[in-house]
N, C-alpha and C. Protein backbone atom coordinates (compact mmCIF):
# COMPACT_ATOMS: atom_id res chain seq x y z
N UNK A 1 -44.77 63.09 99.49
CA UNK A 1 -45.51 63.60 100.63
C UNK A 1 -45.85 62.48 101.61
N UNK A 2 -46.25 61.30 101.07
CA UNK A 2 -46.31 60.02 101.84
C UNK A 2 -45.18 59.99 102.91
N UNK A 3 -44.26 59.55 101.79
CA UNK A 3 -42.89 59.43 102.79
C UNK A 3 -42.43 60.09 103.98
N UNK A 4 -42.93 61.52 103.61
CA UNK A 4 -42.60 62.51 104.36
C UNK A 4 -43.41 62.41 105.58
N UNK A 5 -44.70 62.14 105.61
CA UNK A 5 -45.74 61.99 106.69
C UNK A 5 -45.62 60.31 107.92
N UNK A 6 -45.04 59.64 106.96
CA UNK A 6 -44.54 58.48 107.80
C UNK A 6 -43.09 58.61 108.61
N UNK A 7 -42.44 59.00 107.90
CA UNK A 7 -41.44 59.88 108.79
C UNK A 7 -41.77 60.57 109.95
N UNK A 8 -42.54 61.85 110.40
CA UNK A 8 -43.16 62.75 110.77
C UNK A 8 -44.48 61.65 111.92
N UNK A 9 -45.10 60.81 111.08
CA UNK A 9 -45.78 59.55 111.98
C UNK A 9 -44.84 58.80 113.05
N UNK A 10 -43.83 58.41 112.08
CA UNK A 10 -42.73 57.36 113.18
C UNK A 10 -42.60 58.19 114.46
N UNK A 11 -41.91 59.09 113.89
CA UNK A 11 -40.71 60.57 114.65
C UNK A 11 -42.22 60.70 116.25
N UNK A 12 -43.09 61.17 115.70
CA UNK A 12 -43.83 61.75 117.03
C UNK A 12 -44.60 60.26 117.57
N UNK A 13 -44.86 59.08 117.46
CA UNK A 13 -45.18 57.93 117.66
C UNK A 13 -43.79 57.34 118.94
N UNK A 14 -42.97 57.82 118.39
CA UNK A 14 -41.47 56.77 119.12
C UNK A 14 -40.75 57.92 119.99
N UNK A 15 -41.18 59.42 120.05
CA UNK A 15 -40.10 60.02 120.27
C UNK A 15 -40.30 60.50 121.96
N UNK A 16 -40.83 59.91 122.30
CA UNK A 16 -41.39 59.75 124.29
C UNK A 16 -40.65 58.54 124.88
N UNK A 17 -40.76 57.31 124.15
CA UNK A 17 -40.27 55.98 124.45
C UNK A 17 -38.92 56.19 125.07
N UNK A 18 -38.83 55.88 126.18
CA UNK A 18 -37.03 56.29 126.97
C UNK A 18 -36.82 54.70 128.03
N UNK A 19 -37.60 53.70 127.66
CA UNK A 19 -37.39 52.41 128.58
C UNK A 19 -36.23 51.51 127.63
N UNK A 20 -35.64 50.44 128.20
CA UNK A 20 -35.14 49.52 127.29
C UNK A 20 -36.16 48.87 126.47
N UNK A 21 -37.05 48.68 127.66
CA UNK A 21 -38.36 46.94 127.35
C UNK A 21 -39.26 48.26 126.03
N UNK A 22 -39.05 49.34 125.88
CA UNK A 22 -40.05 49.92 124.75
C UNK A 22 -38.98 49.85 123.29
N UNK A 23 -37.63 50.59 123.52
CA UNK A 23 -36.70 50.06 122.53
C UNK A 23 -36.53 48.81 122.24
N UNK A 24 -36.77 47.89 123.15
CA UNK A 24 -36.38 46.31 122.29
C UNK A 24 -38.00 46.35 120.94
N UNK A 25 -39.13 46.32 122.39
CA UNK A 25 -40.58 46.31 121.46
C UNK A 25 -40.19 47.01 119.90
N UNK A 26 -39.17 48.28 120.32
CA UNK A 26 -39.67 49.35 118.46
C UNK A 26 -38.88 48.48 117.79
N UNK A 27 -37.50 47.70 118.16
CA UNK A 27 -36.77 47.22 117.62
C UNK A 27 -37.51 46.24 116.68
N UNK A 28 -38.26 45.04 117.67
CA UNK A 28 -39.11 43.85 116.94
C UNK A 28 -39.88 44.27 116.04
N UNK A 29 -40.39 45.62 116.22
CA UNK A 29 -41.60 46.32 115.46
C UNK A 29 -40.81 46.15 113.78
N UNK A 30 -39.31 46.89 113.69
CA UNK A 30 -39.26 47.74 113.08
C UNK A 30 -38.85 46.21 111.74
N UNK A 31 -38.08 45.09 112.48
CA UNK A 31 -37.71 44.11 111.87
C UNK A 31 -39.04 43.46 110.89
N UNK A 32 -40.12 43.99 111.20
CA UNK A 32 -41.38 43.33 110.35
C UNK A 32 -41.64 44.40 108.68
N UNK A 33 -41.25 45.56 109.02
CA UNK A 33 -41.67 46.36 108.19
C UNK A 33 -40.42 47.67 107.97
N UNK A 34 -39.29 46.64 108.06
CA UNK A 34 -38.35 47.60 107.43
C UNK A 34 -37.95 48.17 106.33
N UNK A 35 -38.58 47.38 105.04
CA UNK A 35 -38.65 47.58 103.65
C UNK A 35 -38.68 48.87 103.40
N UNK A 36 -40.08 49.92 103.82
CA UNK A 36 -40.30 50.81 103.23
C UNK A 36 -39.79 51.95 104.08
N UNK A 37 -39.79 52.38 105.41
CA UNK A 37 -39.21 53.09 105.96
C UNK A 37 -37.94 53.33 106.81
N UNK A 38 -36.75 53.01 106.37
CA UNK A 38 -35.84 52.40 106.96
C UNK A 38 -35.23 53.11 107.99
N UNK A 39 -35.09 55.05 106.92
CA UNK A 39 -34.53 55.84 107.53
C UNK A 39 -35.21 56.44 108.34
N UNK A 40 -36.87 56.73 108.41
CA UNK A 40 -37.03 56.98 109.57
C UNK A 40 -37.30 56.02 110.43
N UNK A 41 -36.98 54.60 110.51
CA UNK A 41 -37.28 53.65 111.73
C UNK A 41 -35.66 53.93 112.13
N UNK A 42 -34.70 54.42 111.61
CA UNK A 42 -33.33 54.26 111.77
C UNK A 42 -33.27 55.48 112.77
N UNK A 43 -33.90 56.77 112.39
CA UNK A 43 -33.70 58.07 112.96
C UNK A 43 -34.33 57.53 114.48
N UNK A 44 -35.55 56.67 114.37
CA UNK A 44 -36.46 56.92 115.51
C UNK A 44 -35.79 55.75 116.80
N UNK A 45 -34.97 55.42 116.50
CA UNK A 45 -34.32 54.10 117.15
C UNK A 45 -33.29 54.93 117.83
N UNK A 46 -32.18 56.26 116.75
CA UNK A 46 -31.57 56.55 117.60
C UNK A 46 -32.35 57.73 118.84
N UNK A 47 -33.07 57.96 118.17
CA UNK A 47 -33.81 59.04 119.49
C UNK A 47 -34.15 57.77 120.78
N UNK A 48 -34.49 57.10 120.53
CA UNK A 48 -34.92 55.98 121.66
C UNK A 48 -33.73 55.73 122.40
N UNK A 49 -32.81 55.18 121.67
CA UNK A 49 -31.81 55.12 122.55
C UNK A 49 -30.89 56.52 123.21
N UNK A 50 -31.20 57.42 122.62
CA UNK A 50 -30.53 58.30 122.98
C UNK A 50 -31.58 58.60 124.42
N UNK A 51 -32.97 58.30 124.47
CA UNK A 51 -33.66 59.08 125.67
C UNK A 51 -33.46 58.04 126.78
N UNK A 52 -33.19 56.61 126.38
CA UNK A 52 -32.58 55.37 127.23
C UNK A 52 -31.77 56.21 128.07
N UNK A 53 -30.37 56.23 127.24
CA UNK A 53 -29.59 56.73 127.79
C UNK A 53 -29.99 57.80 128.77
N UNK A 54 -30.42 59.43 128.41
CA UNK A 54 -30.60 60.32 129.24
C UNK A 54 -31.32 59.70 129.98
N UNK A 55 -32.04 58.89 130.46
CA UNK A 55 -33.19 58.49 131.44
C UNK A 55 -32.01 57.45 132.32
N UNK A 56 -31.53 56.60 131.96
CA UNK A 56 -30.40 55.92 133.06
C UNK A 56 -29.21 57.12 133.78
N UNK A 57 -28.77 57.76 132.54
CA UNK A 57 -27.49 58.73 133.37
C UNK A 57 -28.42 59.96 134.15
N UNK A 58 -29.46 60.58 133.98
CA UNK A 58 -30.25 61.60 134.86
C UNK A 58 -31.45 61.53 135.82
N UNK A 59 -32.16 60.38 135.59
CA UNK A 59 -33.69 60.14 135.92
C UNK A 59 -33.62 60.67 137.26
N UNK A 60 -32.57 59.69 138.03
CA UNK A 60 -32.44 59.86 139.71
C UNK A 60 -32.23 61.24 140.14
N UNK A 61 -30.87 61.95 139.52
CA UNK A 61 -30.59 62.85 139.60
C UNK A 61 -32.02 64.27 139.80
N UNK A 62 -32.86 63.78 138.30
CA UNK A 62 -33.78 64.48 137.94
C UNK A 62 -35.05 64.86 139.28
N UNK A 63 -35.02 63.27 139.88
CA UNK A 63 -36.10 62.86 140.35
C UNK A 63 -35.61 63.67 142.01
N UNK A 64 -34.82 63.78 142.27
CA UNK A 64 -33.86 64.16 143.69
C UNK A 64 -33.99 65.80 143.51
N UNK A 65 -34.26 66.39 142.15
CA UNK A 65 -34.16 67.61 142.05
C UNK A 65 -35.45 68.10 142.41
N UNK A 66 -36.47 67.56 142.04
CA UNK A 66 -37.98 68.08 141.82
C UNK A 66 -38.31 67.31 143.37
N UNK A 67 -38.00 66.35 144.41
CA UNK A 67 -38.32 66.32 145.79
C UNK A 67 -37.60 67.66 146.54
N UNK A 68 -36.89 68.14 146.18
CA UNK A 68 -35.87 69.03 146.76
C UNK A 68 -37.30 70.43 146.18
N UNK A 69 -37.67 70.65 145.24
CA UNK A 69 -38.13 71.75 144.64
C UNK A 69 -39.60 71.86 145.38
N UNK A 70 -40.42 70.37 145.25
CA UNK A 70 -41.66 70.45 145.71
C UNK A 70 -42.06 70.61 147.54
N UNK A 71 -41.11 70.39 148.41
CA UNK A 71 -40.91 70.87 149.59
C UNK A 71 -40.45 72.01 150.24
């Protein structure tokens, strides 16, 4: 149940983070205390990079949509 709740801790703790400069930070984080949770510092790294990504290939796009919407 531990395990399960640190998982579930990581997961909603990391899963907003969409900058590089916050993925490098989880990265350094994760190198101190990788022993015990590996797979979810592993799961929560790829969500980070995966929201990196969507945030470089859409942000602008995103951001051009909602000036267009709010006028």
């Amino acid at each position: 149940e531990a395990l399960f709740m640190n998982s579930k801790l990581i997961s909603g703790v990391t899963e907003f983070l969409n900058t590089e400069e916050e993925l490098r930070e989880l990265k350094n984080f994760i190198k101190s205390y990788e022993e015990g949770a590996a797979a979810s510092f592993s799961r929560a790294v790829e969500t980070v990079e995966a929201n990196v990504q969507w945030q470089r290939l859409y942000k602008e796009e995103l951001f051009q949509w909602l000036r267009k919407s709010v006028t």
